[in-house]
Protein backbone atom coordinates (compact mmCIF):
# COMPACT_ATOMS: atom_id res chain seq x y z
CA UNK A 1 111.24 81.13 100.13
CA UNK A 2 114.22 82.56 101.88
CA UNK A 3 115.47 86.18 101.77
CA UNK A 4 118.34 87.29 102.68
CA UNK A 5 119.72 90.82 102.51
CA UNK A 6 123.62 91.94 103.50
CA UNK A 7 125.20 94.97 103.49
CA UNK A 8 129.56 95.39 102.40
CA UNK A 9 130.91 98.48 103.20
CA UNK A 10 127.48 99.50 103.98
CA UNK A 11 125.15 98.94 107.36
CA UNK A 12 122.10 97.76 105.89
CA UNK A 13 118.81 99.71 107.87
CA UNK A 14 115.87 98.12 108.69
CA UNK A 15 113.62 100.44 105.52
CA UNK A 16 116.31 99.24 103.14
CA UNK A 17 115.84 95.49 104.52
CA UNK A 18 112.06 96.01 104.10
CA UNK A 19 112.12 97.50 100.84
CA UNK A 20 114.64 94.71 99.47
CA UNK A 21 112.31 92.17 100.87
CA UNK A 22 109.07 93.19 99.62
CA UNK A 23 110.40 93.71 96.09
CA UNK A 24 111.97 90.05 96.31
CA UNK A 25 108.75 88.56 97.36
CA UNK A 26 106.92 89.41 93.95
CA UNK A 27 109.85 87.13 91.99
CA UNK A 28 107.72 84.05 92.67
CA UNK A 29 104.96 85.70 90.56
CA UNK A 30 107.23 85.03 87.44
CA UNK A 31 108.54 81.89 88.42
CA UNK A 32 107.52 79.80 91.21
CA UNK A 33 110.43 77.74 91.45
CA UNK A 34 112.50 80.04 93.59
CA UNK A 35 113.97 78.50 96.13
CA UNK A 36 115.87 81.55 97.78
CA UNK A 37 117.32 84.84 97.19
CA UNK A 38 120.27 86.73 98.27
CA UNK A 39 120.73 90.49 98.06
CA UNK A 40 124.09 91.69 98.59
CA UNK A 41 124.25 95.82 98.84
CA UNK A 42 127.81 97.12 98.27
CA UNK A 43 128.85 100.85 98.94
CA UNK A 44 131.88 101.89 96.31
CA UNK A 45 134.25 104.60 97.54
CA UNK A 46 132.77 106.86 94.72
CA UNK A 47 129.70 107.26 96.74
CA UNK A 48 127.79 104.68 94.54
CA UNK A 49 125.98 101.66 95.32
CA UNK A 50 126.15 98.55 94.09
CA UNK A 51 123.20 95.94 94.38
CA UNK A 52 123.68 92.08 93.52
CA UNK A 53 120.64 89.43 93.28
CA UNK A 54 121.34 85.70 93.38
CA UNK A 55 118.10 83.78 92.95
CA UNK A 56 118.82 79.51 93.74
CA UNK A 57 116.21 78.23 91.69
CA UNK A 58 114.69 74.34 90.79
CA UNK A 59 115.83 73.24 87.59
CA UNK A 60 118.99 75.60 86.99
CA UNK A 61 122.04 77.57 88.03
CA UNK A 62 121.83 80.48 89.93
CA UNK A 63 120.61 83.70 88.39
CA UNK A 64 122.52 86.70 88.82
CA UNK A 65 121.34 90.36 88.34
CA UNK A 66 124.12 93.19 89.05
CA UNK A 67 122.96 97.07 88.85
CA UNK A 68 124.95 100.02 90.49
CA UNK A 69 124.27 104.06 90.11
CA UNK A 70 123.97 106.96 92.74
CA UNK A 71 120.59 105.48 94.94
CA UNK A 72 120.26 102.12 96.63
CA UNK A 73 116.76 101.94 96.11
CA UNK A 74 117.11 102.82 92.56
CA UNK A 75 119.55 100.38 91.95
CA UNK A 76 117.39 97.51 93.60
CA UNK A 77 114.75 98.43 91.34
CA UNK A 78 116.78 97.77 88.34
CA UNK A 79 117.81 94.60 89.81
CA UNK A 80 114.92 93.24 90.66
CA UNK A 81 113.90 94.25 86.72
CA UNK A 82 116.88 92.10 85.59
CA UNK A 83 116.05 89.56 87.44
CA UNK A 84 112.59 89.39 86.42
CA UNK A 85 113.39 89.30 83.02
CA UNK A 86 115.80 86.44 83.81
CA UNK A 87 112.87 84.39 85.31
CA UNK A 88 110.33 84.98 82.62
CA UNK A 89 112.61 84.08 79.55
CA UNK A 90 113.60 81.14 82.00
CA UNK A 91 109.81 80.25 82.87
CA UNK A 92 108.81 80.97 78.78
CA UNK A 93 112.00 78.70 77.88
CA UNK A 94 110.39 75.56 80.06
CA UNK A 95 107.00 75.89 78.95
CA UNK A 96 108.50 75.90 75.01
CA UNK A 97 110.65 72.46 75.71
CA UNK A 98 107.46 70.45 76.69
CA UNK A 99 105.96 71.25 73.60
């Protein structure tokens, strides 16, 4: 699986790379069909962050997750809680249709 984490308006350091990464890598535990991941970290003029996950997986669209508040690790925390959510409903949905 591929991860890949980019900073707008923001220089991305090597602990926020790190963090990003090592939170992405426990998405396969929910669904193993993840093929890659993007995580795009945007700084808003208000001093606010903005943290976007796009997940390529087999068997759908892209899954988004969007979160944004005052700390960048905070807010990749709640993504990577959206996004988990995403995957399980998505993994519980397959599992349901072969019934």
């Amino acid at each position: 699986m591929r991860i890949d984490v980019s900073g707008k308006h923001l220089e991305v350091t090597p602990a926020i790379e790190e963090y990003a990464t090592t939170k992405c890598d426990r998405l396969t535990k929910y669904y193993d069909g993840v093929q890659s991941i993007r995580v795009v970290l945007n700084q808003l003029r208000n001093e606010e962050f903005e943290v976007e996950l796009l997940a390529e997986v087999e068997k759908h669209d892209t899954f988004v997750a969007k979160s944004h508040g005052a700390d960048v690790y905070g807010c990749i925390d709640a993504a990577i809680d959206k996004m988990t959510r995403q995957l399980t409903d998505f993994k519980e949905k397959l599992k349901n249709a072969k019934r």
